[in-house]
C-alpha atoms as a PDB file:
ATOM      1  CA  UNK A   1      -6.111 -52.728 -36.625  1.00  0.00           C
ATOM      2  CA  UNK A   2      -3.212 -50.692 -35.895  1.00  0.00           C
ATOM      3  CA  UNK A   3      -5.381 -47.391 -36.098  1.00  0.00           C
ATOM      4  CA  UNK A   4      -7.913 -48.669 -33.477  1.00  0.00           C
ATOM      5  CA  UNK A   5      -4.902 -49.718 -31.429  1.00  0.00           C
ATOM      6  CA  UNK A   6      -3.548 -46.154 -31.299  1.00  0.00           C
ATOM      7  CA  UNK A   7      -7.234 -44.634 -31.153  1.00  0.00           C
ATOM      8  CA  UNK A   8      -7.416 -46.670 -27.571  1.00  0.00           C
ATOM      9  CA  UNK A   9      -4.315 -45.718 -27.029  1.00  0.00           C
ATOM     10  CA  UNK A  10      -5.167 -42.397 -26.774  1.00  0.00           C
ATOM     11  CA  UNK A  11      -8.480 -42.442 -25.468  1.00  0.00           C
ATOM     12  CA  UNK A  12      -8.298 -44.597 -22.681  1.00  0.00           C
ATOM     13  CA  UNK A  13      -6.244 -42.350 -20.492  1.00  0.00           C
ATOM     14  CA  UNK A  14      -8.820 -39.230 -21.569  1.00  0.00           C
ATOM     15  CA  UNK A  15     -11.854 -41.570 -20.423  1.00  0.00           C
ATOM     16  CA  UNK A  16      -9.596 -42.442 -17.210  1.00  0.00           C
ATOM     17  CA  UNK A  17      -9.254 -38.763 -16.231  1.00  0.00           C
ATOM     18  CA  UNK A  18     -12.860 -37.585 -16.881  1.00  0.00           C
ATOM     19  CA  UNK A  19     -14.450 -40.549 -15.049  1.00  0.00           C
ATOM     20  CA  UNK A  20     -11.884 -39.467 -12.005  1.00  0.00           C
ATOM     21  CA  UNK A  21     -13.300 -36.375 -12.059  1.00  0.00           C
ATOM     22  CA  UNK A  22     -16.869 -37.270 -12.077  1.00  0.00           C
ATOM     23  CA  UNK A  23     -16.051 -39.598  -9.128  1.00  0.00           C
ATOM     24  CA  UNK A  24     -14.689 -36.510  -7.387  1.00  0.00           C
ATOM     25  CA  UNK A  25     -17.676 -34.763  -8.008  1.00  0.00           C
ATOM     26  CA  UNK A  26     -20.153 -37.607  -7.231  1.00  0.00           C
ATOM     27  CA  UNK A  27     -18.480 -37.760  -3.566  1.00  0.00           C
ATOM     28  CA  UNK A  28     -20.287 -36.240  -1.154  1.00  0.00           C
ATOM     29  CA  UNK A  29     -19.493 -33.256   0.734  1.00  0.00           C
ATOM     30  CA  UNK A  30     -18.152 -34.070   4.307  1.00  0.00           C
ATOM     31  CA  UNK A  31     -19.185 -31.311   7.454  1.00  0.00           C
ATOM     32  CA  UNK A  32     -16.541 -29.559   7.108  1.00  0.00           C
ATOM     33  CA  UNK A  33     -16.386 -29.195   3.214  1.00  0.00           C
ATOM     34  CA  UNK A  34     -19.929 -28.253   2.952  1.00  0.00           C
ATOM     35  CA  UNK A  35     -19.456 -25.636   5.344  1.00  0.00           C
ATOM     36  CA  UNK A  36     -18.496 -22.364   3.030  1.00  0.00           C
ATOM     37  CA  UNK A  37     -15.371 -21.369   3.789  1.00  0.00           C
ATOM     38  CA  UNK A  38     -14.805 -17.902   4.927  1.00  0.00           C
ATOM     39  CA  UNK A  39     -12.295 -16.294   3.662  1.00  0.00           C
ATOM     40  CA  UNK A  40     -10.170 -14.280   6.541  1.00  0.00           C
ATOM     41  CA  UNK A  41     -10.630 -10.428   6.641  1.00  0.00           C
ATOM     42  CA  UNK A  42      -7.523  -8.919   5.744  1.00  0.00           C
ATOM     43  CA  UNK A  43      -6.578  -6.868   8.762  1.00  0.00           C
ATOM     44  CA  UNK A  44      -7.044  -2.988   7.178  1.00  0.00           C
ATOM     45  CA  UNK A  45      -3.946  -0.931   7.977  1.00  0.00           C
ATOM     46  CA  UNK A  46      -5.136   2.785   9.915  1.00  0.00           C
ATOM     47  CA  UNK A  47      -4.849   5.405   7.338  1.00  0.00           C
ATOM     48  CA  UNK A  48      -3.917   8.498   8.820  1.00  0.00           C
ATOM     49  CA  UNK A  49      -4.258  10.137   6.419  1.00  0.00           C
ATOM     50  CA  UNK A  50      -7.882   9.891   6.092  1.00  0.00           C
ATOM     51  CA  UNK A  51      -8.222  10.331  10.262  1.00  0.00           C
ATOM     52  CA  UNK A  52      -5.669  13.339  10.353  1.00  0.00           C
ATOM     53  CA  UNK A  53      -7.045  16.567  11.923  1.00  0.00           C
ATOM     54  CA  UNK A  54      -6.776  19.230   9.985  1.00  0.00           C
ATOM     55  CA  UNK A  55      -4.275  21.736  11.351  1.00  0.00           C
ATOM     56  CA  UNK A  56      -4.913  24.772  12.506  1.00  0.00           C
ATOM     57  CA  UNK A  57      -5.266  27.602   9.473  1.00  0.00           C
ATOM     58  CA  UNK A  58      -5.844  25.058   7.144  1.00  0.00           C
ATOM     59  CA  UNK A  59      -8.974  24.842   4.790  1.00  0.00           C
ATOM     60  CA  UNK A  60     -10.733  21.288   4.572  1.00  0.00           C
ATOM     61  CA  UNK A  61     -10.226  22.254   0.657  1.00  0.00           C
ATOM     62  CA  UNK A  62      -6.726  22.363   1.045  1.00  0.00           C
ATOM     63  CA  UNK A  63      -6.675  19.384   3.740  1.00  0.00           C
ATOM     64  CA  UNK A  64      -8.561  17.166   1.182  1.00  0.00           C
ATOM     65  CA  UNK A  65      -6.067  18.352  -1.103  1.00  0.00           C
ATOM     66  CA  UNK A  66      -2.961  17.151   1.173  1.00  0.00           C
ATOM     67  CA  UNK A  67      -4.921  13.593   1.753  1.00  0.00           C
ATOM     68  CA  UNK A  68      -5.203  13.213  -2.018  1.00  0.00           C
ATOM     69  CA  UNK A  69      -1.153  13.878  -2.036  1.00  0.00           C
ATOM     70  CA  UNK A  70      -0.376  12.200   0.470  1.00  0.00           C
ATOM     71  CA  UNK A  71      -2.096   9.222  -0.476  1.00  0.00           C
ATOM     72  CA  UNK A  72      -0.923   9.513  -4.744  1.00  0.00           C
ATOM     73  CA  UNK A  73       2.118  10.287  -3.937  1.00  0.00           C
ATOM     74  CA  UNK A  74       4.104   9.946  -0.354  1.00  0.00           C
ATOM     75  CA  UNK A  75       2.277   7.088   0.191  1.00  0.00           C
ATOM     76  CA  UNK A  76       4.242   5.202  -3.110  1.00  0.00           C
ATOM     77  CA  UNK A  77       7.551   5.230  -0.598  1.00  0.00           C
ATOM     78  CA  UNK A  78       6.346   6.137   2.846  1.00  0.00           C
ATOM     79  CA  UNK A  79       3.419   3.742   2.681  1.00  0.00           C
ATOM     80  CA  UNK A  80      -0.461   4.335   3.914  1.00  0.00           C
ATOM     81  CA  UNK A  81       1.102   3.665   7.096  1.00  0.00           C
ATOM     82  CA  UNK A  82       3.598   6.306   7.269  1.00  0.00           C
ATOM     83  CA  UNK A  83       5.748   3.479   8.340  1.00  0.00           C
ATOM     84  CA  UNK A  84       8.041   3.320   5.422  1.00  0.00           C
ATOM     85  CA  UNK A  85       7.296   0.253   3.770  1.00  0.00           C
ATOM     86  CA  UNK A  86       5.478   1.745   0.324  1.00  0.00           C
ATOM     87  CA  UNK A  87       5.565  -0.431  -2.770  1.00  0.00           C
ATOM     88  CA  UNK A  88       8.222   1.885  -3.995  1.00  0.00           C
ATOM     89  CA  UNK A  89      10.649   1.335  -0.890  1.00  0.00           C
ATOM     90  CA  UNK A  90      11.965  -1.974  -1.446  1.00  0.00           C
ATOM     91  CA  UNK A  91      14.369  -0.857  -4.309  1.00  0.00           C
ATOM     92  CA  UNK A  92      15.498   2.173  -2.377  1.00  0.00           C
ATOM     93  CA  UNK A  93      18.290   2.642  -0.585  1.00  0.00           C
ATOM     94  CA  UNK A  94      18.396   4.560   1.515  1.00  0.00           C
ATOM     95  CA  UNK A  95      14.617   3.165   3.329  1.00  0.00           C
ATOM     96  CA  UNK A  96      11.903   5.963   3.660  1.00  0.00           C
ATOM     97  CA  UNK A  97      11.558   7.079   6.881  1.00  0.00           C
ATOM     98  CA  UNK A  98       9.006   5.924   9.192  1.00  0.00           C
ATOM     99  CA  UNK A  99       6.864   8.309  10.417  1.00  0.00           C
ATOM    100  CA  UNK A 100       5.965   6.682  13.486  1.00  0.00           C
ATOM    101  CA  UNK A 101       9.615   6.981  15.324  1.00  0.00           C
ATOM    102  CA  UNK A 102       9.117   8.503  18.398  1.00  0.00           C
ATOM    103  CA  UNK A 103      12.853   9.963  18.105  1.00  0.00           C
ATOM    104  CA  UNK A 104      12.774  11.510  14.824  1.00  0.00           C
ATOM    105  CA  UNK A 105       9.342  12.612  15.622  1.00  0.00           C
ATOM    106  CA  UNK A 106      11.290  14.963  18.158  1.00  0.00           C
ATOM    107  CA  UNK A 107      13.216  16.464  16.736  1.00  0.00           C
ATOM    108  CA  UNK A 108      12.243  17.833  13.644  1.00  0.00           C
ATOM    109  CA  UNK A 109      10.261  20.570  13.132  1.00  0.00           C
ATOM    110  CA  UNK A 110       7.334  21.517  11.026  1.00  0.00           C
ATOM    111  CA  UNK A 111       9.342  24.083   8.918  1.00  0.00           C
ATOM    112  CA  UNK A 112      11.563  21.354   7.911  1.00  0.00           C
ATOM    113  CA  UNK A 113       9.309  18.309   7.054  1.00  0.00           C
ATOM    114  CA  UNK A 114       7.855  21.514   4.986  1.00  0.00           C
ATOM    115  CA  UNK A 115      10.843  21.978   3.379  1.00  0.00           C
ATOM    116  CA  UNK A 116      11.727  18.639   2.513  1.00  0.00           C
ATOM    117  CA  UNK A 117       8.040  18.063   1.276  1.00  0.00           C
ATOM    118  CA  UNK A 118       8.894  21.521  -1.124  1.00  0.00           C
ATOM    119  CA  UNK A 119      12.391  21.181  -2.064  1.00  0.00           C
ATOM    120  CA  UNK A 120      13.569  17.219  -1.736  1.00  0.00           C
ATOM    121  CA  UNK A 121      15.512  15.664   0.735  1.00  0.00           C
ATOM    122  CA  UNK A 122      18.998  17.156  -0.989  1.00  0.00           C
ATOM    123  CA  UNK A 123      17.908  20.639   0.078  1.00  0.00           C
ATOM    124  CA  UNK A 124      18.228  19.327   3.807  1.00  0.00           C
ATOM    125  CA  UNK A 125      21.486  17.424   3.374  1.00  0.00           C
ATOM    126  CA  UNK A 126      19.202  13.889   2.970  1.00  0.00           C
ATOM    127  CA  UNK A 127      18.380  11.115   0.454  1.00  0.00           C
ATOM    128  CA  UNK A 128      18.115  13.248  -3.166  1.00  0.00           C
ATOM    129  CA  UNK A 129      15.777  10.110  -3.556  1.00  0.00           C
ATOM    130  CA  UNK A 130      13.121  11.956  -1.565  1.00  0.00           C
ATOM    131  CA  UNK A 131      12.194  14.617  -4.516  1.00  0.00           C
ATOM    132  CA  UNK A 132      10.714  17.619  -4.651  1.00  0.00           C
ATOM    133  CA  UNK A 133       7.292  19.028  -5.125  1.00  0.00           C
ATOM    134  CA  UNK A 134       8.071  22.231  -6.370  1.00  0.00           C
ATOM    135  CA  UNK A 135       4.325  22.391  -7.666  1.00  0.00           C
ATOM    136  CA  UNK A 136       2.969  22.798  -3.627  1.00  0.00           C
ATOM    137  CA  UNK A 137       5.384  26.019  -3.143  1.00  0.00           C
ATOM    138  CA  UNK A 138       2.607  28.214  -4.198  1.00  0.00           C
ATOM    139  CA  UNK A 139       0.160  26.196  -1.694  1.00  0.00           C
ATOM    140  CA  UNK A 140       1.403  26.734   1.697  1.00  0.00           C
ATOM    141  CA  UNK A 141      -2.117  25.449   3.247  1.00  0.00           C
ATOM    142  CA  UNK A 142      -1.598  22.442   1.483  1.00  0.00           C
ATOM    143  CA  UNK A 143       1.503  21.589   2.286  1.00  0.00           C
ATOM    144  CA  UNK A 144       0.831  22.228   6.287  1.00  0.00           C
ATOM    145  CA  UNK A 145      -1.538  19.524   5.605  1.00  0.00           C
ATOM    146  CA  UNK A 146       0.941  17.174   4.397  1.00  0.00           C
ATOM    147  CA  UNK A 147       3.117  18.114   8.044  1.00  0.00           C
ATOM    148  CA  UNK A 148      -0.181  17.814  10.082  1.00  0.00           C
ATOM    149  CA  UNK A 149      -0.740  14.528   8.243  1.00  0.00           C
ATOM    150  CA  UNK A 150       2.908  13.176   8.779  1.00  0.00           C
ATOM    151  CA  UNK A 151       2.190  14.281  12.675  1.00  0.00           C
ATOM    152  CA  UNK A 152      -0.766  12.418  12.847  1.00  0.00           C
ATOM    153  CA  UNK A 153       1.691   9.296  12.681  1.00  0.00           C
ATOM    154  CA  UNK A 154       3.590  10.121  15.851  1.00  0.00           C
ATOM    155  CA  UNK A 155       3.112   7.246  18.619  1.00  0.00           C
END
Protein backbone atom coordinates (compact mmCIF):
# COMPACT_ATOMS: atom_id res chain seq x y z
CA UNK A 1 0.00 0.00 0.00
CA UNK A 2 2.60 2.32 0.98
CA UNK A 3 4.48 1.77 -2.46
CA UNK A 4 1.36 2.69 -4.53
CA UNK A 5 0.96 5.64 -2.19
CA UNK A 6 4.40 7.02 -3.08
CA UNK A 7 4.05 5.77 -6.85
CA UNK A 8 0.92 8.44 -6.94
CA UNK A 9 2.78 10.49 -5.17
CA UNK A 10 5.06 10.94 -7.71
CA UNK A 11 3.13 10.58 -10.68
CA UNK A 12 0.35 12.70 -10.19
CA UNK A 13 2.20 15.96 -10.42
CA UNK A 14 4.11 14.43 -13.82
CA UNK A 15 0.47 13.64 -15.29
CA UNK A 16 -0.55 17.30 -13.97
CA UNK A 17 2.24 18.99 -15.98
CA UNK A 18 1.95 17.02 -19.27
CA UNK A 19 -1.86 17.36 -19.46
CA UNK A 20 -1.08 21.37 -18.91
CA UNK A 21 0.89 21.26 -21.68
CA UNK A 22 -1.33 19.47 -24.01
CA UNK A 23 -4.05 21.99 -22.97
CA UNK A 24 -1.62 24.69 -24.07
CA UNK A 25 -1.19 23.13 -27.19
CA UNK A 26 -4.86 22.17 -27.83
CA UNK A 27 -5.71 26.10 -27.50
CA UNK A 28 -6.15 27.67 -30.45
CA UNK A 29 -4.11 30.23 -31.99
CA UNK A 30 -5.60 33.81 -31.53
CA UNK A 31 -4.99 36.60 -34.76
CA UNK A 32 -2.31 37.81 -33.51
CA UNK A 33 -0.43 34.54 -32.45
CA UNK A 34 -1.04 32.90 -35.68
CA UNK A 35 0.38 35.68 -37.42
CA UNK A 36 4.37 34.70 -37.75
CA UNK A 37 6.19 36.95 -36.04
CA UNK A 38 8.84 38.84 -37.80
CA UNK A 39 11.70 39.15 -36.32
CA UNK A 40 13.12 43.00 -36.57
CA UNK A 41 16.05 43.59 -39.04
CA UNK A 42 18.94 44.48 -37.14
CA UNK A 43 19.85 47.92 -38.38
CA UNK A 44 23.45 47.04 -40.38
CA UNK A 45 26.13 49.51 -39.28
CA UNK A 46 27.93 51.36 -42.79
CA UNK A 47 31.20 49.72 -43.22
CA UNK A 48 33.56 52.00 -44.59
CA UNK A 49 35.69 50.05 -45.04
CA UNK A 50 34.10 48.09 -47.68
CA UNK A 51 32.70 51.67 -49.40
CA UNK A 52 36.21 53.45 -49.03
CA UNK A 53 37.67 54.80 -52.32
CA UNK A 54 40.73 53.72 -52.98
CA UNK A 55 43.30 56.50 -52.76
CA UNK A 56 45.08 57.78 -55.24
CA UNK A 57 48.43 55.49 -56.16
CA UNK A 58 47.01 52.73 -54.56
CA UNK A 59 46.43 49.22 -56.23
CA UNK A 60 42.86 47.59 -55.63
CA UNK A 61 45.39 44.57 -54.61
CA UNK A 62 46.79 46.50 -52.02
CA UNK A 63 43.32 48.33 -51.16
CA UNK A 64 41.70 44.84 -50.70
CA UNK A 65 44.61 44.18 -48.71
CA UNK A 66 44.03 47.35 -46.27
CA UNK A 67 40.07 46.32 -46.07
CA UNK A 68 41.10 42.82 -44.98
CA UNK A 69 43.35 44.75 -42.14
CA UNK A 70 41.32 46.98 -41.35
CA UNK A 71 38.52 44.83 -40.83
CA UNK A 72 40.91 41.68 -38.81
CA UNK A 73 42.50 43.90 -37.06
CA UNK A 74 41.66 47.86 -36.36
CA UNK A 75 38.34 46.98 -36.42
CA UNK A 76 38.89 44.63 -32.88
CA UNK A 77 39.32 48.32 -31.02
CA UNK A 78 38.23 50.96 -33.47
CA UNK A 79 35.10 49.06 -34.44
CA UNK A 80 33.49 48.50 -38.18
CA UNK A 81 32.36 51.86 -37.51
CA UNK A 82 35.50 53.62 -37.02
CA UNK A 83 33.66 55.00 -34.11
CA UNK A 84 35.62 53.45 -31.36
CA UNK A 85 33.43 51.11 -29.81
CA UNK A 86 35.24 47.55 -31.04
CA UNK A 87 34.69 44.49 -28.90
CA UNK A 88 38.18 45.04 -27.69
CA UNK A 89 37.53 48.74 -26.39
CA UNK A 90 35.58 48.24 -23.40
CA UNK A 91 38.61 47.02 -21.27
CA UNK A 92 40.82 49.78 -22.58
CA UNK A 93 41.68 52.68 -21.15
CA UNK A 94 42.48 54.92 -22.71
CA UNK A 95 39.06 54.55 -25.47
CA UNK A 96 40.09 54.14 -29.22
CA UNK A 97 39.61 57.00 -31.04
CA UNK A 98 36.70 57.66 -33.11
CA UNK A 99 37.29 58.21 -36.44
CA UNK A 100 34.38 60.19 -37.17
CA UNK A 101 35.44 63.49 -34.99
CA UNK A 102 35.29 66.23 -37.10
CA UNK A 103 38.16 67.93 -34.85
CA UNK A 104 40.68 65.31 -34.79
CA UNK A 105 39.84 64.67 -38.33
CA UNK A 106 41.60 68.19 -38.80
CA UNK A 107 44.19 68.09 -37.67
CA UNK A 108 46.11 65.20 -38.28
CA UNK A 109 47.72 64.37 -41.17
CA UNK A 110 48.10 61.39 -43.38
CA UNK A 111 51.86 60.92 -42.56
CA UNK A 112 50.94 60.54 -39.04
CA UNK A 113 47.83 58.21 -38.93
CA UNK A 114 50.66 56.34 -41.20
CA UNK A 115 52.91 56.37 -38.62
CA UNK A 116 50.87 55.39 -35.87
CA UNK A 117 49.34 52.55 -38.11
CA UNK A 118 53.47 51.47 -38.60
CA UNK A 119 55.02 52.16 -35.38
CA UNK A 120 52.13 52.24 -32.41
CA UNK A 121 50.70 54.99 -30.76
CA UNK A 122 54.05 55.33 -28.31
CA UNK A 123 56.05 56.41 -31.36
CA UNK A 124 53.65 59.57 -31.49
CA UNK A 125 53.62 60.31 -27.76
CA UNK A 126 49.92 58.28 -27.54
CA UNK A 127 48.27 55.20 -25.95
CA UNK A 128 51.32 52.31 -26.26
CA UNK A 129 47.92 50.34 -26.30
CA UNK A 130 47.55 51.22 -29.97
CA UNK A 131 50.50 48.72 -31.28
CA UNK A 132 52.39 48.49 -34.03
CA UNK A 133 52.31 46.80 -37.35
CA UNK A 134 55.75 46.65 -38.10
CA UNK A 135 54.81 43.86 -40.77
CA UNK A 136 53.01 46.86 -43.24
CA UNK A 137 56.48 48.96 -43.21
CA UNK A 138 57.53 47.19 -46.28
CA UNK A 139 53.88 47.91 -47.85
CA UNK A 140 53.53 51.53 -48.15
CA UNK A 141 50.40 51.07 -50.69
CA UNK A 142 48.83 49.20 -48.14
CA UNK A 143 49.11 51.14 -45.47
CA UNK A 144 47.80 54.46 -47.51
CA UNK A 145 44.86 52.30 -47.72
CA UNK A 146 44.43 51.92 -44.15
CA UNK A 147 44.70 56.26 -44.00
CA UNK A 148 42.28 56.50 -47.04
CA UNK A 149 40.06 54.04 -45.17
CA UNK A 150 40.27 55.90 -41.71
CA UNK A 151 39.36 59.18 -44.02
CA UNK A 152 36.53 57.66 -45.39
CA UNK A 153 35.06 58.05 -41.72
CA UNK A 154 35.30 61.82 -41.59
CA UNK A 155 31.66 63.50 -41.23
Amino acid sequence: MRRTILCLTLAVPFALVACQSEKKADKPATAAAAKPAEAPKPAEAPKPAEAAPAAAGVSAEAMAEAKTIFETRCSTCHGLTGAGDGPAAAALNPKPRSYSDPEWQAKVTDDHIAQVIVKGGDSVGLSPLMTANPDLESKPEVVKGLVSIIRSYKK
